[in-house]
Protein backbone atom coordinates (compact mmCIF):
# COMPACT_ATOMS: atom_id res chain seq x y z
CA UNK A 1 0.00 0.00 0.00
CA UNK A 2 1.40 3.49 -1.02
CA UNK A 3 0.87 4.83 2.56
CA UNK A 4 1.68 8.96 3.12
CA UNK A 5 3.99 9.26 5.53
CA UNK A 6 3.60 13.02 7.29
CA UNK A 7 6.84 15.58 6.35
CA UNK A 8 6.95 17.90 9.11
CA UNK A 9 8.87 20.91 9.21
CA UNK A 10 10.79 22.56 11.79
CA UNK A 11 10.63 26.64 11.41
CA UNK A 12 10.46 29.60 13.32
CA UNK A 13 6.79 29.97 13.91
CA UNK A 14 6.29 33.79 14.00
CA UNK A 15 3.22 35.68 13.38
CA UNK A 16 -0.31 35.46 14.87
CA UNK A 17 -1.81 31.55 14.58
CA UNK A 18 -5.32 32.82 12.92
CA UNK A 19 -2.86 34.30 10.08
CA UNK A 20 -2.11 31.29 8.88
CA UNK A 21 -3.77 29.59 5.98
CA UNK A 22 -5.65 26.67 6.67
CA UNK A 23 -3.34 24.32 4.79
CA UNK A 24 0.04 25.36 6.74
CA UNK A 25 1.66 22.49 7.41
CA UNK A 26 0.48 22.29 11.73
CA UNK A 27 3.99 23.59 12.81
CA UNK A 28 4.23 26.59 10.94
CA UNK A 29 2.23 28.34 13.15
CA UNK A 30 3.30 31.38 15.28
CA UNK A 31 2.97 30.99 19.44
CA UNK A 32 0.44 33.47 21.40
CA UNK A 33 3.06 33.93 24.59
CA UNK A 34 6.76 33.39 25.06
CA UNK A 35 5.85 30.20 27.69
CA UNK A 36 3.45 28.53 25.02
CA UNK A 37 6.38 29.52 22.69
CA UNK A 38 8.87 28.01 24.92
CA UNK A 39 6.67 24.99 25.68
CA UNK A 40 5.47 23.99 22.33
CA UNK A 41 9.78 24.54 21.21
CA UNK A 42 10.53 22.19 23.83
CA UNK A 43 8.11 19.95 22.94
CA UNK A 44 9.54 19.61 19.17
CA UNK A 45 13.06 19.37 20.48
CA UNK A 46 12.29 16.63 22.50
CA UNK A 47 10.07 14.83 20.06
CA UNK A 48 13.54 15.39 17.53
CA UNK A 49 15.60 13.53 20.11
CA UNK A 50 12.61 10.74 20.19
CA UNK A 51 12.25 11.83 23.79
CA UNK A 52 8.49 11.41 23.35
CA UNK A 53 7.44 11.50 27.17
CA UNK A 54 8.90 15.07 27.73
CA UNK A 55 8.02 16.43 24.83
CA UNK A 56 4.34 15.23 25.78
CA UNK A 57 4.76 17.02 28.87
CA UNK A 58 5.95 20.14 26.93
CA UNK A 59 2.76 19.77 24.75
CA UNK A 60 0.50 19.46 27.82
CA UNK A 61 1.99 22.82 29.34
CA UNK A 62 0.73 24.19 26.30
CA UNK A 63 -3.17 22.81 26.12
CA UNK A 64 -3.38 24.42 29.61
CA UNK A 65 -2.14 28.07 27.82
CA UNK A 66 -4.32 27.68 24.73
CA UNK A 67 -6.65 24.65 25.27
CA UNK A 68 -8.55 25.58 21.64
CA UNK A 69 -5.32 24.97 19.71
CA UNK A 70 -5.41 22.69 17.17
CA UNK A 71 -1.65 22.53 16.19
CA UNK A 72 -1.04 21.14 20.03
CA UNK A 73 -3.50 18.78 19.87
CA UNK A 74 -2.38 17.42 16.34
CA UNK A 75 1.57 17.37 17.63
CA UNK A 76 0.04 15.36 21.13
CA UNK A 77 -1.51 12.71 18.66
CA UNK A 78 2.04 12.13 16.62
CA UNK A 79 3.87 11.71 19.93
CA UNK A 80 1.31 9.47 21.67
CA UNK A 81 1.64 7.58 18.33
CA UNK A 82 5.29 7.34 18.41
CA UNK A 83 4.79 5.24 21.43
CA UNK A 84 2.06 3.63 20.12
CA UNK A 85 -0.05 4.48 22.21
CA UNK A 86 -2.91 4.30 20.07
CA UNK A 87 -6.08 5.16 22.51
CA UNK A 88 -4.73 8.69 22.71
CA UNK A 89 -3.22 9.33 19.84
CA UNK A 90 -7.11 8.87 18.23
CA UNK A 91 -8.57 11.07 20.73
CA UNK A 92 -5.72 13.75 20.20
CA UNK A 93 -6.32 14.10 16.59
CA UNK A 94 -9.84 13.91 16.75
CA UNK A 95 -9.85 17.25 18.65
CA UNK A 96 -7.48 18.14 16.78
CA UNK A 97 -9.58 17.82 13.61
CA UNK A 98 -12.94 19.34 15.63
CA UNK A 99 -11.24 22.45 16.00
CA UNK A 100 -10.37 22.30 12.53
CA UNK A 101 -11.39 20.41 10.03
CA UNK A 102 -10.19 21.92 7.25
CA UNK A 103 -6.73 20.61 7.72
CA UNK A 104 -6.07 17.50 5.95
CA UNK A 105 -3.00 16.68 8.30
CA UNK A 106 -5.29 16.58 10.95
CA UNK A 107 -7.08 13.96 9.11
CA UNK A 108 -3.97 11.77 8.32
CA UNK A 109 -3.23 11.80 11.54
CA UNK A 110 -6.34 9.51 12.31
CA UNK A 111 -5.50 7.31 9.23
CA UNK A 112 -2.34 6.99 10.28
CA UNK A 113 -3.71 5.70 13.38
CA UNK A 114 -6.61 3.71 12.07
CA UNK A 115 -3.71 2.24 9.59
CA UNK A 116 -1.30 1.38 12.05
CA UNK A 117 -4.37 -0.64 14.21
CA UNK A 118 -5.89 -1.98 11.23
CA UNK A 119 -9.19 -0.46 11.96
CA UNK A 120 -9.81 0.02 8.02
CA UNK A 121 -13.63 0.33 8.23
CA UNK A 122 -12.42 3.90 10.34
CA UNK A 123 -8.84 3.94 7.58
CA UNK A 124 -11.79 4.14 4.99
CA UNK A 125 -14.17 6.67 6.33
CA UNK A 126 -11.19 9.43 7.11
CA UNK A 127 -9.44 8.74 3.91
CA UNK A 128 -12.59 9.74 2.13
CA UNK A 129 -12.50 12.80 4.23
CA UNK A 130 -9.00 13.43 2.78
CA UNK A 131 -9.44 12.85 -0.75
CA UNK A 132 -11.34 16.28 -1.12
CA UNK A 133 -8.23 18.31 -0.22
CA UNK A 134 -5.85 15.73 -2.27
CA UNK A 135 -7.89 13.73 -5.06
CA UNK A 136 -4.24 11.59 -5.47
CA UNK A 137 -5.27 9.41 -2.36
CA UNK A 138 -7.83 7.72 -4.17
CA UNK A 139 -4.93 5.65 -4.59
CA UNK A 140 -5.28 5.03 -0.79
CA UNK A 141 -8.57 3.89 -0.99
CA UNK A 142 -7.67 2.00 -3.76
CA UNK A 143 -5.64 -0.51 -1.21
CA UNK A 144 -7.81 0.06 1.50
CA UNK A 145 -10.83 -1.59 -0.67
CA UNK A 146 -8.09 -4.49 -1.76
CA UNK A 147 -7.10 -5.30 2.09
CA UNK A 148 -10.93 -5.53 2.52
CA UNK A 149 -11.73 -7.19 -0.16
CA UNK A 150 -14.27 -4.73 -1.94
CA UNK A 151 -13.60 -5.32 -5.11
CA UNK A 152 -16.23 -3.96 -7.03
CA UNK A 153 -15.56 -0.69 -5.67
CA UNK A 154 -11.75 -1.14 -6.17
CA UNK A 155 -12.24 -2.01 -9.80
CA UNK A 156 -14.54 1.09 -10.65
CA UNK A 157 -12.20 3.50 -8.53
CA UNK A 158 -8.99 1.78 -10.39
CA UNK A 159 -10.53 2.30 -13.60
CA UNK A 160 -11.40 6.17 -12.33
CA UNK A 161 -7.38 6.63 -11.56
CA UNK A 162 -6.61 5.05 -14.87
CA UNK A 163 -8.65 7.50 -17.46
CA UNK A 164 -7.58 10.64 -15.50
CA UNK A 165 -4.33 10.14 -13.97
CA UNK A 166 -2.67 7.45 -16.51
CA UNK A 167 -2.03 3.72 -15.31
CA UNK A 168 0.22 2.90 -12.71
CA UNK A 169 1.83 -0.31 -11.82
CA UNK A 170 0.43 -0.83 -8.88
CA UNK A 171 -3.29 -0.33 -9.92
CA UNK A 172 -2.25 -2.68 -12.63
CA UNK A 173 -1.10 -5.65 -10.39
CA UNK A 174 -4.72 -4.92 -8.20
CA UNK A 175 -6.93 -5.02 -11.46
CA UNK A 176 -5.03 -8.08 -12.00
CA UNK A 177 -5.80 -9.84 -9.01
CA UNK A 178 -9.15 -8.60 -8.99
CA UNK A 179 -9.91 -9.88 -12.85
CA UNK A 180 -8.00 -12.78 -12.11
CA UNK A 181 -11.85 -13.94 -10.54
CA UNK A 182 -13.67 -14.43 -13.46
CA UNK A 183 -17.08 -12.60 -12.29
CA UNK A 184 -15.43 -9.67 -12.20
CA UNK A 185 -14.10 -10.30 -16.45
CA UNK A 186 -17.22 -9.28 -17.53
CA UNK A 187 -17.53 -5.87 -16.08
CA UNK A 188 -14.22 -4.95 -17.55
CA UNK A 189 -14.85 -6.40 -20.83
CA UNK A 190 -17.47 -4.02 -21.46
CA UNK A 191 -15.75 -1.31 -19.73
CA UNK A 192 -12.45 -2.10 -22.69
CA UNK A 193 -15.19 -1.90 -25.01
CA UNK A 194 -16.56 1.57 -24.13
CA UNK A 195 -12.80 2.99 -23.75
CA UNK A 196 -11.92 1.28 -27.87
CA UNK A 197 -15.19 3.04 -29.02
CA UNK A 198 -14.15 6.34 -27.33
CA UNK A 199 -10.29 6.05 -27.86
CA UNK A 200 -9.68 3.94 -31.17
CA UNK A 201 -6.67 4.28 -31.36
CA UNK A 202 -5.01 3.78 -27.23
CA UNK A 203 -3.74 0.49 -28.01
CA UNK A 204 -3.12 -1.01 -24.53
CA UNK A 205 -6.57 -1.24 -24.07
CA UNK A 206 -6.78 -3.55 -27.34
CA UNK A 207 -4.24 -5.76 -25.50
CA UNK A 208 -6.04 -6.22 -22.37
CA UNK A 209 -9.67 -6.94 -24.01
CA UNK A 210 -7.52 -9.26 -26.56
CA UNK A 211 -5.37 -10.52 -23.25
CA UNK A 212 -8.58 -11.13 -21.46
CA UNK A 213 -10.24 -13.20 -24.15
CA UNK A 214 -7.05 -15.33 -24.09
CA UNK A 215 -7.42 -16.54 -20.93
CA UNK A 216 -11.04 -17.47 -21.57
CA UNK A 217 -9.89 -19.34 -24.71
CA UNK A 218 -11.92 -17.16 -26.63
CA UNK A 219 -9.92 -17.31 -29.86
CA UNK A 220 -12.96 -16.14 -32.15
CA UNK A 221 -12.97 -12.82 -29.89
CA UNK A 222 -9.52 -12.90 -29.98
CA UNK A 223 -9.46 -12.53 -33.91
CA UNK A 224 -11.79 -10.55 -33.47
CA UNK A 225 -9.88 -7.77 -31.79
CA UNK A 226 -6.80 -7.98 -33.22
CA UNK A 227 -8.37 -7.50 -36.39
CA UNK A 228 -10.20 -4.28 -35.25
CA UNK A 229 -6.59 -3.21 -33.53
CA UNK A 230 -5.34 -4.31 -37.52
CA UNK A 231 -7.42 -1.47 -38.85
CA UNK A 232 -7.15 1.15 -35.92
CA UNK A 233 -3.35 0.98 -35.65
CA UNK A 234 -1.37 -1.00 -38.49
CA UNK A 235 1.56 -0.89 -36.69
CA UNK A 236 0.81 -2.38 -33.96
CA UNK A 237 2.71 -6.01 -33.13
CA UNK A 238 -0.21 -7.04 -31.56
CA UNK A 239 -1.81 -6.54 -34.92
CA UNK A 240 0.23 -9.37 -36.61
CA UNK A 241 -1.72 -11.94 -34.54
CA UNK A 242 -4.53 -10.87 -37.17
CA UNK A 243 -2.05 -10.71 -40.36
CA UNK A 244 -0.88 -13.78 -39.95
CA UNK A 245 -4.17 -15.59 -39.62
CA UNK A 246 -4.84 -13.47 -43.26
CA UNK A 247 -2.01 -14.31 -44.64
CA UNK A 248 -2.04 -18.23 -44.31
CA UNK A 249 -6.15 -18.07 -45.01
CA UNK A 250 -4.61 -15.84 -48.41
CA UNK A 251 -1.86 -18.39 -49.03
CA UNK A 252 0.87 -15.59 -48.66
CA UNK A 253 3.45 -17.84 -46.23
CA UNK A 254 6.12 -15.99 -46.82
CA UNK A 255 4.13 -13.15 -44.89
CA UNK A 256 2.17 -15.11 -42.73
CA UNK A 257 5.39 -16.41 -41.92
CA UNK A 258 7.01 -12.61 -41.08
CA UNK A 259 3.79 -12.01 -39.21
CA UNK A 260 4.46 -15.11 -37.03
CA UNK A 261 8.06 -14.31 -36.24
CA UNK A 262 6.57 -10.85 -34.55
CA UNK A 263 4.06 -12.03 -32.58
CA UNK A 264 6.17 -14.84 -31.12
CA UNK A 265 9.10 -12.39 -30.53
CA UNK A 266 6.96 -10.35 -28.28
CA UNK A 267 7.36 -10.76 -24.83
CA UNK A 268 4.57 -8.89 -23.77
CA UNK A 269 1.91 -11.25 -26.15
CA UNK A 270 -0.46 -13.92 -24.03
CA UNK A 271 1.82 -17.67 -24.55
CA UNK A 272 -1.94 -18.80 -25.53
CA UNK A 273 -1.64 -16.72 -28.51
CA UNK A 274 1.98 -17.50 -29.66
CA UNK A 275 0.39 -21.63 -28.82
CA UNK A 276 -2.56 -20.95 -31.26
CA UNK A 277 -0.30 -19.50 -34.14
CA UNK A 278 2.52 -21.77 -33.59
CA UNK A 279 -0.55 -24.92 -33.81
CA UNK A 280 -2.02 -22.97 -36.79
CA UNK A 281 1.30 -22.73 -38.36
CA UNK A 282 2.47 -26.79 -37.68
CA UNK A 283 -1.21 -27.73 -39.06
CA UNK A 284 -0.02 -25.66 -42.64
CA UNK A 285 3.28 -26.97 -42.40
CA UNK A 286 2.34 -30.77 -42.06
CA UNK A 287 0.63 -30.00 -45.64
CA UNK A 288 3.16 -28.20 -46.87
CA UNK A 289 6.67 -29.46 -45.63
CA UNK A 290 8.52 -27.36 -47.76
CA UNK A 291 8.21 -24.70 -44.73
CA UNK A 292 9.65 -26.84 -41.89
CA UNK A 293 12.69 -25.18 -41.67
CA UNK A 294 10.33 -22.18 -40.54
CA UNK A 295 8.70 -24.60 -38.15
CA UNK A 296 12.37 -25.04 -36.86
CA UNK A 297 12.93 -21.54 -36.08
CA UNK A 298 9.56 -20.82 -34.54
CA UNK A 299 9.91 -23.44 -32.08
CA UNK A 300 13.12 -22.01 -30.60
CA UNK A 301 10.81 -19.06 -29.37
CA UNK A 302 9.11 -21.19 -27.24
CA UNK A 303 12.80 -22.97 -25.76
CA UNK A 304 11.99 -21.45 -22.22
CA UNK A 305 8.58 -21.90 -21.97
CA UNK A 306 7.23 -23.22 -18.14
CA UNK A 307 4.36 -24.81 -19.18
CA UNK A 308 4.62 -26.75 -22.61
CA UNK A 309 7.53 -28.50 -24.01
CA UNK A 310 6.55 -27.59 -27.55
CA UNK A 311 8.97 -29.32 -29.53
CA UNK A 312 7.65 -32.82 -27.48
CA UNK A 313 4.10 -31.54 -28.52
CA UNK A 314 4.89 -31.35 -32.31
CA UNK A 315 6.41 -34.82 -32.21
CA UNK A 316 3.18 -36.42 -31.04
CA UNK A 317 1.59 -34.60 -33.41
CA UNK A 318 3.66 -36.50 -36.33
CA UNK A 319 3.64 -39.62 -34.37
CA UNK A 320 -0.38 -39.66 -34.64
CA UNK A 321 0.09 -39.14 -38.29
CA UNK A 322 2.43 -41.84 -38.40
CA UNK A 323 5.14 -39.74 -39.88
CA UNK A 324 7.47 -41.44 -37.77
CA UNK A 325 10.86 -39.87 -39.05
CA UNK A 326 9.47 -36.11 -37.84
CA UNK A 327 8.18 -37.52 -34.92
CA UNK A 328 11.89 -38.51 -34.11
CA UNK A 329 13.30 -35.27 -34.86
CA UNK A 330 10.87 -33.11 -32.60
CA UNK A 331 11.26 -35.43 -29.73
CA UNK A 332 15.31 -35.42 -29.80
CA UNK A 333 14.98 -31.69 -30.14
CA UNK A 334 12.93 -32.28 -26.70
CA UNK A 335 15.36 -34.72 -25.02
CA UNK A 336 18.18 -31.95 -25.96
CA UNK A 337 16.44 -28.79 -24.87
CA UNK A 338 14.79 -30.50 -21.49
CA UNK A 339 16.23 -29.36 -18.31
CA UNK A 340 15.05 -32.78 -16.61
CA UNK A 341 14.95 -36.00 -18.11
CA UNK A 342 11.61 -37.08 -19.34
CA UNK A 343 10.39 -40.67 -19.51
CA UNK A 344 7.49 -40.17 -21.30
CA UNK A 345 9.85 -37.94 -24.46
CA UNK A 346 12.09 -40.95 -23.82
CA UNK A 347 9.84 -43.74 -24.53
CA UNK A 348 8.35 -41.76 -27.66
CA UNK A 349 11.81 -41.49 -29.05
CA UNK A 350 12.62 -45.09 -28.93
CA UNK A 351 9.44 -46.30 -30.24
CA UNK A 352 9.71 -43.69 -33.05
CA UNK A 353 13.51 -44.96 -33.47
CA UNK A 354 11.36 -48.18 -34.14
CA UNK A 355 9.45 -47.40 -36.64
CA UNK A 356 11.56 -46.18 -38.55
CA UNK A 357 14.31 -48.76 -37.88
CA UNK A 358 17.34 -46.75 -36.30
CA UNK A 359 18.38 -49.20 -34.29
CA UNK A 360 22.24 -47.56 -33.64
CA UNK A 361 20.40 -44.49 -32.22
CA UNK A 362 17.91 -46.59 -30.02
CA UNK A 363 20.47 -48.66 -28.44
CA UNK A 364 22.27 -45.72 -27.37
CA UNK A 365 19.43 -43.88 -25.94
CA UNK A 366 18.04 -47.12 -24.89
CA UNK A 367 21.37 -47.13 -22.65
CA UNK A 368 21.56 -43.96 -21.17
CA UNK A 369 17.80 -44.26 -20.23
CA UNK A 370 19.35 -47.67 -18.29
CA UNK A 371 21.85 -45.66 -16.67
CA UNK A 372 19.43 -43.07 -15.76
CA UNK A 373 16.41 -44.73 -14.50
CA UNK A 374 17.67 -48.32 -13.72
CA UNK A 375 14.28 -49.97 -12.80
CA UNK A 376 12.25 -48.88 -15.73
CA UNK A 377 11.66 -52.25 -17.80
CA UNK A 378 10.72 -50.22 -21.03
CA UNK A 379 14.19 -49.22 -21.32
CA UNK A 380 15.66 -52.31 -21.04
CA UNK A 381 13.39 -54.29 -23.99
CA UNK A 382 14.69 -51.30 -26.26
CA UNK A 383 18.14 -51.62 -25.56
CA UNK A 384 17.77 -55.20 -26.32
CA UNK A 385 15.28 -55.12 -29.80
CA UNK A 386 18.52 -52.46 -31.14
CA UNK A 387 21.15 -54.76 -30.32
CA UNK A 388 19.51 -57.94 -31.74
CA UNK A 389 18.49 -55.72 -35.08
CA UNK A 390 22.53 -55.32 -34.28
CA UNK A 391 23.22 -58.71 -34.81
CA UNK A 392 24.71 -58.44 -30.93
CA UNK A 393 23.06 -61.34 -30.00
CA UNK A 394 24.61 -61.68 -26.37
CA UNK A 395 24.42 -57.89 -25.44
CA UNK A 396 21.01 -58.37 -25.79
CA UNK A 397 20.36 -61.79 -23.85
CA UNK A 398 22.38 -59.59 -20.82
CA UNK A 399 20.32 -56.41 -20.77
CA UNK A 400 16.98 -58.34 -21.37
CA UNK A 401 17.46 -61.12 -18.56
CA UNK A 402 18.56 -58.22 -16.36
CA UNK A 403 14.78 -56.10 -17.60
CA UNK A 404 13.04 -59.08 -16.98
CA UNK A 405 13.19 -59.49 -13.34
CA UNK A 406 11.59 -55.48 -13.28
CA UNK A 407 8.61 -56.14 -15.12
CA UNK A 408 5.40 -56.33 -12.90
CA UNK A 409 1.79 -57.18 -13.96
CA UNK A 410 2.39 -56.34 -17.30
CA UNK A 411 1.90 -59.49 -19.59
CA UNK A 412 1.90 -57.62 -23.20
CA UNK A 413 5.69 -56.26 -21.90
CA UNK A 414 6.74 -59.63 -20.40
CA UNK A 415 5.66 -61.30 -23.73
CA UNK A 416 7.97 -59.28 -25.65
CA UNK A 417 10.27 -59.01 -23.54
CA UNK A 418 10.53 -63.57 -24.26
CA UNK A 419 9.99 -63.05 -27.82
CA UNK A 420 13.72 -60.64 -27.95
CA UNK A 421 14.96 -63.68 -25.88
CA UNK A 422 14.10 -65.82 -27.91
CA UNK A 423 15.59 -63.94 -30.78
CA UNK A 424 18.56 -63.12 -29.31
CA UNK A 425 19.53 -66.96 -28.29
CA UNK A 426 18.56 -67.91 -32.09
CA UNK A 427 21.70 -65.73 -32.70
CA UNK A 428 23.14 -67.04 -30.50
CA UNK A 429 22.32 -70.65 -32.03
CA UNK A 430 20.43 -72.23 -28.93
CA UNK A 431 17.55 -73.04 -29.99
CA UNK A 432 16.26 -75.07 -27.20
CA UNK A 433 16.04 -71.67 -25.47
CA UNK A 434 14.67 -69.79 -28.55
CA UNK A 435 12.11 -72.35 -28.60
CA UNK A 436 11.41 -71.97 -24.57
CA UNK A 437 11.15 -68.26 -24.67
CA UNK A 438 8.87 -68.21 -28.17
CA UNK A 439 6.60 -70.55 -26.52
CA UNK A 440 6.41 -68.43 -22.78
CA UNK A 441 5.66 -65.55 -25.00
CA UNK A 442 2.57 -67.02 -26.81
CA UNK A 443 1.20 -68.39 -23.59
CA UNK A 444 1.42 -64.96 -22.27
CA UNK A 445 -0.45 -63.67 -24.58
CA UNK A 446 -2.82 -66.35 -24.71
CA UNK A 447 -3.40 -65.42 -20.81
CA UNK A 448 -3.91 -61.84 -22.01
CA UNK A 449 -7.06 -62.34 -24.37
């Protein structure tokens, strides 16, 4: 919370008190007898040496001289505060403000109070009291709603503050928090719409309609308002969202392709966007493959991205189109990029390594995978189908008798698992065994219909 903290300061105070204007800051004001004079001196002497007690005393030698003085009253309350104590600092600058109320310093002193005691329902009811002389501590009241959560009226005040003052950051981080509860979306939605009709041409509130919409999934609405932003402002980056969906839709890569590359350079564009192009874009691509060295560069945009490993994402996509060979290529751009092993990327590779019948490359993944995760069976039966495509025959009667013993409850694994057995001691030339493992494999899958 942006809370005022009180400058006070220390001047001769000449001149007759009723001279002053009502706004003087409280110490600026001239004493009616040399022993008030003397007193109230003391008392801010003493309160500069944080010798709060005496310069209480000081301040109470006064009230007895003048006892209708505001300025005593309103210095009582900051010492009684400085020593928190809180009961009379209230009623200090309460009288303080009854003589007169006019004085907005008066009235801080009793936020300061009701702040410091979290009394905010009181915080609330002086600050509004305040705002009058100083509109600028609507941003007060601003927090004060957020601490008790009012957020209605914190939105519509936040909103005020924006239009007349400009945006700040920390409005922005409350609207956030407040919009981040999606009953409150709606509201602001319309209010974006109101400030685009008035304002065509402010583009941040373009990106926080389009920004909103994002999070709701709303891609139609999305379009939608990048497309008006398109019009309003052409050079706007957040614009290119628009382009590039009219470029592809035109057949124009080469700019739909320029229009990407913008958008997902932007730091400041929603990752749901740059995820909707980037899907748009791998959906064009897997017709026309011509462009995958474009593909290529678009996914390194995404290489520190927190919440999807994209180039894992675009291998399954291939996988389920059986394009096996891309597949491969997307996930060991995954397994490169990955800051922590994945099994799941892992086991995608190998079988995609399958497919496609790179057995070198499996049985050295397959074997790091060994290393790295011991007690994982799947690993294991890899390393073994590559070395028997190998023609390594023992290699791969070691590694499978050794992935045997992990496999639990899982008769599809264990009967594949017997059928590399049995191919590897067929290289070997024993076919008594081959003949024992072929026929433990069919009963196992016998038991599995």
């Amino acid at each position: 919370m942006k809370k005022r903290v009180l400058v006070l300061v220390f001047m001769a105070l000449l001149g007759n008190q009723a001279s002053l204007m009502a706004q003087t800051e409280p110490e600026d004001i001239a004493m009616a007898t040399n022993e008030f004079q003397d007193s109230f001196y003391e008392s801010l002497l003493q309160k500069g040496i944080e010798n709060y007690d005496k310069a209480i005393t000081a301040l109470q030698k006064c009230e007895k001289l003048q006892p209708n003085d505001a300025t005593v009253y309103f210095e009582l309350g900051k010492n009684y505060l400085s020593l928190k104590d809180y009961r009379n600092a209230q009623s200090s600058f309460e009288k303080a403000t009854e003589l007169n109320p006019k004085n907005k310093w008066f009235w801080l002193g009793i936020y300061d109070v009701s702040y410091q005691t979290k009394n905010y329902p009181l915080a609330i009811e002086t600050i509004q009291k305040i705002i009058p002389f100083d509109e600028e501590y609507k941003d007060d009241l601003i927090s004060l709603y957020m601490i008790t959560n009012q957020w209605d009226k914190a939105l519509a005040l936040i909103n005020e503050m924006n239009d007349k003052f400009g945006k700040s950051s920390e409005r922005e981080l409350y609207k956030a928090q407040i919009l981040s509860q999606g009953k409150y979306q709606n509201a602001e939605i319309e209010s974006l719409v109101d400030l685009i009709k008035k304002n065509p041409k402010e583009e941040s509130n373009y990106i926080a309609l389009i920004s909103l919409y994002a999070k709701n999934n709303d891609a139609d609405k999305v379009l939608e308002i990048t497309q008006q932003l398109e019009k309003a402002i052409p050079t706007s980056e957040w614009a290119q969202v628009s382009s590039f969906k009219t470029y592809l839709d035109q057949n124009q890569p080469e700019k739909a392709i320029q229009a990407m590359n913008v958008v997902l350079g932007n730091s400041k564009i929603d990752s749901k966007i740059k995820h909707r192009i980037l899907n748009e874009f791998l959906l064009f691509v897997s017709k026309n493959p011509q462009f995958t060295p474009d593909l290529d560069k678009a996914i390194a945009y995404f290489k520190n991205d927190p919440d999807v490993d994209v180039a894992k994402e675009i291998g399954k996509f291939y996988h389920s189109k059986n394009q096996f060979s891309q597949a491969a290529k997307y996930y060991e751009l995954s397994v490169i990029s990955a800051s922590q092993v994945d099994i799941e990327t892992n086991l995608l590779l190998l079988q995609a390594y399958t497919e496609t019948k790179q057995y070198e490359p499996m049985g050295k993944r397959s074997q790091v995978m060994i290393e790295t995760f011991p007690t994982q069976p799947q690993f294991y039966f890899y390393s073994g189908l590559a070395n028997n495509q190998l023609q390594q025959f023992k290699k791969a009667k070691d590694v499978l008798e050794m992935g045997l013993d992990y496999v639990v409850d899982d008769l599809t694994l264990e009967a594949n698992f017997n059928i590399q057995l049995g191919e590897a001691y067929n290289g070997l030339g024993d076919l008594k065994k081959k003949e024992a493992y072929f026929a433990k494999a069919n009963q196992l899958l016998r038991q599995k219909k």
